[in-house]
Protein backbone atom coordinates (compact mmCIF):
# COMPACT_ATOMS: atom_id res chain seq x y z
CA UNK A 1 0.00 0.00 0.00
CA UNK A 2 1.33 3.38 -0.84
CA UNK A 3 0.49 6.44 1.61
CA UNK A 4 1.33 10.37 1.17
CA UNK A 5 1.60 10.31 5.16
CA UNK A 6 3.62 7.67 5.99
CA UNK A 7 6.85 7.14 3.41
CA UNK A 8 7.90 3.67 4.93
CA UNK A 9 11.27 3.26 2.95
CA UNK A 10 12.00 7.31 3.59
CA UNK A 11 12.22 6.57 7.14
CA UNK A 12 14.34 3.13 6.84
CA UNK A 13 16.30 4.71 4.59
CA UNK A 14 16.98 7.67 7.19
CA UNK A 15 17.00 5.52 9.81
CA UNK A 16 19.87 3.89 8.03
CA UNK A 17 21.84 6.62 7.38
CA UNK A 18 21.06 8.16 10.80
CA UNK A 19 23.25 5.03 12.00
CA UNK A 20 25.61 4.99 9.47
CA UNK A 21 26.77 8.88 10.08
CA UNK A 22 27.13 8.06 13.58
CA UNK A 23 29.24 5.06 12.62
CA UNK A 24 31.23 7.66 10.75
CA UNK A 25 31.57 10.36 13.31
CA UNK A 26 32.84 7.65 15.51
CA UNK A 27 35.89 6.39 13.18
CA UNK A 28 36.43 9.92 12.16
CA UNK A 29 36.78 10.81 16.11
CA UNK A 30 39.12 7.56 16.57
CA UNK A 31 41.37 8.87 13.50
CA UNK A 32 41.59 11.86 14.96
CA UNK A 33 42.28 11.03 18.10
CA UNK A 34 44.02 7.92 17.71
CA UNK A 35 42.07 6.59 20.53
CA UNK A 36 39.39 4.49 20.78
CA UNK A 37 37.67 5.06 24.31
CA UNK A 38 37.96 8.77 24.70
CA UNK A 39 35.45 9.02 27.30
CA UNK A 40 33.82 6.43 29.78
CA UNK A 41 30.67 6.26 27.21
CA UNK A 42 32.62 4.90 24.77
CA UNK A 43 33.68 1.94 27.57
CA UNK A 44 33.20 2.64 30.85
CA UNK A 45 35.37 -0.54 31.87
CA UNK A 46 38.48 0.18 29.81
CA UNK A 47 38.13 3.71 30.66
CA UNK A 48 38.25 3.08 34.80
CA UNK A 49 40.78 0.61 33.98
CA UNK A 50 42.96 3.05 31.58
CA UNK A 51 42.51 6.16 33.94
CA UNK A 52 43.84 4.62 36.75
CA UNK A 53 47.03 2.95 35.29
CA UNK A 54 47.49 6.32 33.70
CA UNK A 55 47.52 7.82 37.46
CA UNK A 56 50.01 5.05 38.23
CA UNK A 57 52.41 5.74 35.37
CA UNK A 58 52.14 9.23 36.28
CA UNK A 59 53.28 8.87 39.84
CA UNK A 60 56.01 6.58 39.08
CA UNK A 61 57.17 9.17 36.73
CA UNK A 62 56.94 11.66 39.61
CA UNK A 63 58.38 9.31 41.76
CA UNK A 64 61.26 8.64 39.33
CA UNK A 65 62.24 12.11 39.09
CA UNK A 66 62.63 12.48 43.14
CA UNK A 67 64.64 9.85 43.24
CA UNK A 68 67.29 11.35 40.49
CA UNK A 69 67.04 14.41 43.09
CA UNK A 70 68.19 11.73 46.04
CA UNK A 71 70.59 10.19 43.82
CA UNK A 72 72.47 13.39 43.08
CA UNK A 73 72.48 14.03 46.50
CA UNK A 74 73.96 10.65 47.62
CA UNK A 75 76.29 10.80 44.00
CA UNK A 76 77.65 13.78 46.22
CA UNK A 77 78.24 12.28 49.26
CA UNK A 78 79.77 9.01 48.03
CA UNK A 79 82.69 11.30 45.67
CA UNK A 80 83.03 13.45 48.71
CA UNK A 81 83.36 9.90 51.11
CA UNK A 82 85.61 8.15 48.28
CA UNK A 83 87.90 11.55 48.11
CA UNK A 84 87.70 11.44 52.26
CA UNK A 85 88.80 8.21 52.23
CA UNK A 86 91.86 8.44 49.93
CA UNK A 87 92.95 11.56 51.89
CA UNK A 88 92.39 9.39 54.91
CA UNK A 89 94.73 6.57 54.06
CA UNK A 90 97.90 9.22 52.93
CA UNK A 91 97.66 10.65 56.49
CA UNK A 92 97.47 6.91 57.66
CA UNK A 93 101.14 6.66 55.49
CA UNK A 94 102.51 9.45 56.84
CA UNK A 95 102.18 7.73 60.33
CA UNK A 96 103.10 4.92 59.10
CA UNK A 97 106.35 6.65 57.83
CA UNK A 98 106.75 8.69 61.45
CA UNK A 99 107.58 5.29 62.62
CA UNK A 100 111.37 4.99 61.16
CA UNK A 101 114.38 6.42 63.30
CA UNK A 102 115.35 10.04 62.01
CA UNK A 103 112.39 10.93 60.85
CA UNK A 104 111.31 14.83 61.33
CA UNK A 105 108.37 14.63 63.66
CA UNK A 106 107.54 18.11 63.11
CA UNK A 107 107.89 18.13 58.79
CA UNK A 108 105.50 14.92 59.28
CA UNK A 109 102.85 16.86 61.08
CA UNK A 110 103.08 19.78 58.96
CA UNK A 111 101.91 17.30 56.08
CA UNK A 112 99.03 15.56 58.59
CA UNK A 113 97.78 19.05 59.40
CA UNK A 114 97.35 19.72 55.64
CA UNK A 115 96.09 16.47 54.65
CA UNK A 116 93.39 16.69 57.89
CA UNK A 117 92.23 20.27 56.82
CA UNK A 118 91.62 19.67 52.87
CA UNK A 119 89.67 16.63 54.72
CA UNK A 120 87.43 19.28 56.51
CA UNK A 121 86.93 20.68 53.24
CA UNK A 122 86.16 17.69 51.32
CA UNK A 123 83.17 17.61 54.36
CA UNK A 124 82.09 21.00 53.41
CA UNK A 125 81.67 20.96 49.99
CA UNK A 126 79.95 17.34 50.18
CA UNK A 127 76.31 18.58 49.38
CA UNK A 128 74.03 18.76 46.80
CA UNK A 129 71.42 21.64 46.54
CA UNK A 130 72.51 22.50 50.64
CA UNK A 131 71.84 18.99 51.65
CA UNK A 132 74.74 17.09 52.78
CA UNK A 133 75.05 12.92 54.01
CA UNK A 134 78.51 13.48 55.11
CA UNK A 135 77.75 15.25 58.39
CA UNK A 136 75.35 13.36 60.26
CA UNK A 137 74.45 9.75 60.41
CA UNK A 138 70.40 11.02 60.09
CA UNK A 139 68.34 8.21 58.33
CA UNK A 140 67.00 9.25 55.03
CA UNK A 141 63.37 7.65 54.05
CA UNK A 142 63.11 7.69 50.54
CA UNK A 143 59.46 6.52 48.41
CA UNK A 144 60.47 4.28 46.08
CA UNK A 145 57.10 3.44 44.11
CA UNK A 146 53.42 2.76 45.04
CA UNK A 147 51.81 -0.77 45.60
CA UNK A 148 47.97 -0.85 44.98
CA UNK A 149 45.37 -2.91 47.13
CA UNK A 150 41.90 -3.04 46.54
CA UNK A 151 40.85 0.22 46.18
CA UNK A 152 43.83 1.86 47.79
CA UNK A 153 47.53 1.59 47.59
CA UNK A 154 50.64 1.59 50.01
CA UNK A 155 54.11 3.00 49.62
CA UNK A 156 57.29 1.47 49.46
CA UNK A 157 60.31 3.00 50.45
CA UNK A 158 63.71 2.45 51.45
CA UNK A 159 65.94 3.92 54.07
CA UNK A 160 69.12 5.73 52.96
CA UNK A 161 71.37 6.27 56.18
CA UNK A 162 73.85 9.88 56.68
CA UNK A 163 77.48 9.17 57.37
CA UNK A 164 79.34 11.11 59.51
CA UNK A 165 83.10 11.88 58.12
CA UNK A 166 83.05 14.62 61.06
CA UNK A 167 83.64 11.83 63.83
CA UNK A 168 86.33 10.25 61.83
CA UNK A 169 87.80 13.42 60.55
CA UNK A 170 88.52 14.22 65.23
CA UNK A 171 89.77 11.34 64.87
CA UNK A 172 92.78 12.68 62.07
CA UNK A 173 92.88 16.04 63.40
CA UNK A 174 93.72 14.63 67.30
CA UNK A 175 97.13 12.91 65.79
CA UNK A 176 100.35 15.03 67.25
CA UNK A 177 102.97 13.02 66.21
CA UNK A 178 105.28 15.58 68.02
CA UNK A 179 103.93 14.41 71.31
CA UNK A 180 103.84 11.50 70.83
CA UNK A 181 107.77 10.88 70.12
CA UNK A 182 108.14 11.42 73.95
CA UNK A 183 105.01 9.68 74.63
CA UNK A 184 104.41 9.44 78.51
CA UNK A 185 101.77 8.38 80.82
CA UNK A 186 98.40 8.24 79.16
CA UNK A 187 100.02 9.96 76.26
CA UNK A 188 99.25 7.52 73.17
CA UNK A 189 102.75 6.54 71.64
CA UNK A 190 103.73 6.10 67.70
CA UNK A 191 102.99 2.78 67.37
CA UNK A 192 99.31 3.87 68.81
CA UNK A 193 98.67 6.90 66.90
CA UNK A 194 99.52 4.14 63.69
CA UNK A 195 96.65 1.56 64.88
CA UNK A 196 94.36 4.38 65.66
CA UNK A 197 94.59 5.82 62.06
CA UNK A 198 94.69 2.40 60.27
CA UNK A 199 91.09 2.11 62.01
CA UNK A 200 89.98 5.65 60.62
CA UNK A 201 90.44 4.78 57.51
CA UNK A 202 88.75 1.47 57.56
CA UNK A 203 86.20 3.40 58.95
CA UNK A 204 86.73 6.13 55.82
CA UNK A 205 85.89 3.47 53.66
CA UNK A 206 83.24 1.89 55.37
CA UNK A 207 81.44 5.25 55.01
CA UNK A 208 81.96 5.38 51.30
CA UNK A 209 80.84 1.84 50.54
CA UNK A 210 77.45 2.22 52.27
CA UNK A 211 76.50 5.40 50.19
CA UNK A 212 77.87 3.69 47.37
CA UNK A 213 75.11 0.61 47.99
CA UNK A 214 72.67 3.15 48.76
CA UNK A 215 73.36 5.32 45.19
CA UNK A 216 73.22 1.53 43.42
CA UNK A 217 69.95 0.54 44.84
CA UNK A 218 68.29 3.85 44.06
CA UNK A 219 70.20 3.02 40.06
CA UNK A 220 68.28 0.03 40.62
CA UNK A 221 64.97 0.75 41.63
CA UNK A 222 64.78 3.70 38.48
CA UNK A 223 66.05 1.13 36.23
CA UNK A 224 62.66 -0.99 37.27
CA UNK A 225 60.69 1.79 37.47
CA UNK A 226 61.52 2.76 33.89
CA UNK A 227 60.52 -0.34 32.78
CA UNK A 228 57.39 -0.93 34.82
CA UNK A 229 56.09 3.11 33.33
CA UNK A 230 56.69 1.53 29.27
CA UNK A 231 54.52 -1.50 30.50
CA UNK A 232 51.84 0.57 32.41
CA UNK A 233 51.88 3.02 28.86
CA UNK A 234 51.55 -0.35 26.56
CA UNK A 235 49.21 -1.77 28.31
CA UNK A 236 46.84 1.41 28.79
CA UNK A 237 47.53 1.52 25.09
CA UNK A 238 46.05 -1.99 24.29
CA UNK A 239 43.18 -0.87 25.90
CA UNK A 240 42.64 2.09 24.38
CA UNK A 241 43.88 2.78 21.07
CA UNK A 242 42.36 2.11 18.22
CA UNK A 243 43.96 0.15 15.50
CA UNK A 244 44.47 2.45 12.70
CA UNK A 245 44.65 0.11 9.68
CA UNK A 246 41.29 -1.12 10.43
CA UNK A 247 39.58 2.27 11.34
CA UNK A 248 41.24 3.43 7.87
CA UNK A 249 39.73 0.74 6.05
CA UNK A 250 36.00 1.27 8.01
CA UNK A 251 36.63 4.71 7.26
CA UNK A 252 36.41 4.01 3.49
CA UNK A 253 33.46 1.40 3.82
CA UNK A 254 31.15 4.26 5.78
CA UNK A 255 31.18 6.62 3.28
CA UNK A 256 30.33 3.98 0.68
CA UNK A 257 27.69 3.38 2.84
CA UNK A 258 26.85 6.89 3.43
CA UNK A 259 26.44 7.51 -0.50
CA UNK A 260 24.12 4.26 -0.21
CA UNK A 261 22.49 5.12 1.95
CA UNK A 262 21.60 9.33 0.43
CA UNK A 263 21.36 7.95 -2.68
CA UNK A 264 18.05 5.01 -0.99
CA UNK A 265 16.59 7.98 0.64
CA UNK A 266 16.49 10.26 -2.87
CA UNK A 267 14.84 7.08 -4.28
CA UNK A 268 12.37 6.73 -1.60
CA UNK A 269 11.58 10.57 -1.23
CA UNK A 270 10.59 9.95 -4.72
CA UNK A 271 8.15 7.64 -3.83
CA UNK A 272 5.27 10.28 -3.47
CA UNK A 273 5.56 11.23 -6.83
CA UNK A 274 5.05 8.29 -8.19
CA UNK A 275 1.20 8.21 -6.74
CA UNK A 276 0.95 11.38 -8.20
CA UNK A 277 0.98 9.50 -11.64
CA UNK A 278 -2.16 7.47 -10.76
CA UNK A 279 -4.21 10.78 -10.86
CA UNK A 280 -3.17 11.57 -14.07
């Protein structure tokens, strides 16, 4: 039956293209974009899902970046330890060498006094942005990443101890090698002075090999958060994007469909006309 009110095929064939242009507008806004859930409408699951990994990535970026800040700082401390150290074990010679018959007490000590003050100012220039782990045996709590649970999440951290080259540096600066060549009473002789260094020193290094663990674990823990941020981005990425090739080639088929589709609804607005014939 054929009705001037009612154009059946006008309003499938609009009701077609009504779908078919939103079709469209959807790959064109995925080509665009490069994304295929822009917006929880488009999947409310992969969007809650992508959003917070995104957050996650984002912190462990933030986190990465503080820790660079506490490297440098512990970088410092460990050259300033290492150069400690070194200093450390020429005054521990020069004791060593106060030992032998002849020697010049006084020329020694004139070389242990210089050695022990470029020591204070290895201390002193030991810091990084005015913080300094050469001075005080403080410990240092550093976040290291974020572990979620349920609906929340928990930090982990590790602890990055202060050494203190100020106590071993008395140590140096109380050697009077002078005095001690007429050692008497309580008065700590050569052969004293020698043991009491050698132990300074071990001590020296001590201090540098614990901020050099410390500066490798941080290395460490960057190296995995690097890693774990590229797997948190390729995996929000599976979610989200859209796959290019075939949004290309759907591009292509909706506008074949959209001509299709305008050309069915110019033959069915047609339709009318044709009754118009039967009155002829």
């Amino acid at each position: 039956m054929s009705s001037i009110n009612t154009n059946v095929s006008a309003m499938n064939a609009l009701s077609i293209m009504r779908n078919v242009n939103s079709d469209l507008s959807t790959t064109q806004e995925r080509i665009s974009t490069g994304s295929k859930v822009n917006s929880a409408k488009d999947n409310a699951a992969y969007f809650a899902i992508s959003e917070t990994m995104k957050g996650d990535s984002g912190m462990y970026k933030s986190i990465d970046e503080g820790l660079t800040m506490t490297k440098n700082v512990v970088s410092t401390a460990r050259l300033g330890a290492e150069t400690f150290a070194d200093l450390a074990g020429q005054v521990s010679e020069r004791v060593a060498f106060a030992q032998g018959v002849g020697v010049n007490l006084a020329d020694v000590q004139s070389e242990v006094d210089a050695l022990t003050e470029r020591m204070s100012t290895v201390i002193e220039q030991s810091t990084f942005n005015g913080v300094s782990m050469v001075n005080n045996t403080d410990t240092n709590t550093v976040v290291t990443g974020v572990s979620r649970n349920g609906t929340g999440f928990d930090t982990t951290s590790i602890d990055i101890d202060g050494q203190d080259l100020t106590a071993i540096l008395a140590t140096f600066t109380g050697i009077d090698l002078v005095a001690a060549g007429a050692a008497t009473g309580t008065n700590p002789g050569l052969e004293d002075m020698l043991t009491t260094a050698e132990g300074a020193v071990a001590d020296s290094i001590t201090a540098a090999t614990n901020l050099g663990i410390s500066e490798k674990s941080i290395d460490t823990q960057q190296g995995f958060l690097k890693d774990l941020t590229d797997r948190l981005d390729q995996s929000v990425g599976s979610l989200v994007d859209a796959d290019m090739e075939k949004e290309a080639a759907r591009l292509q088929a909706l506008q074949v469909q959209q001509q299709l589709a305008t050309q069915s609804l110019s033959i069915a607005n047609q339709a009318p006309q044709n009754i118009m014939a039967l009155f002829r």
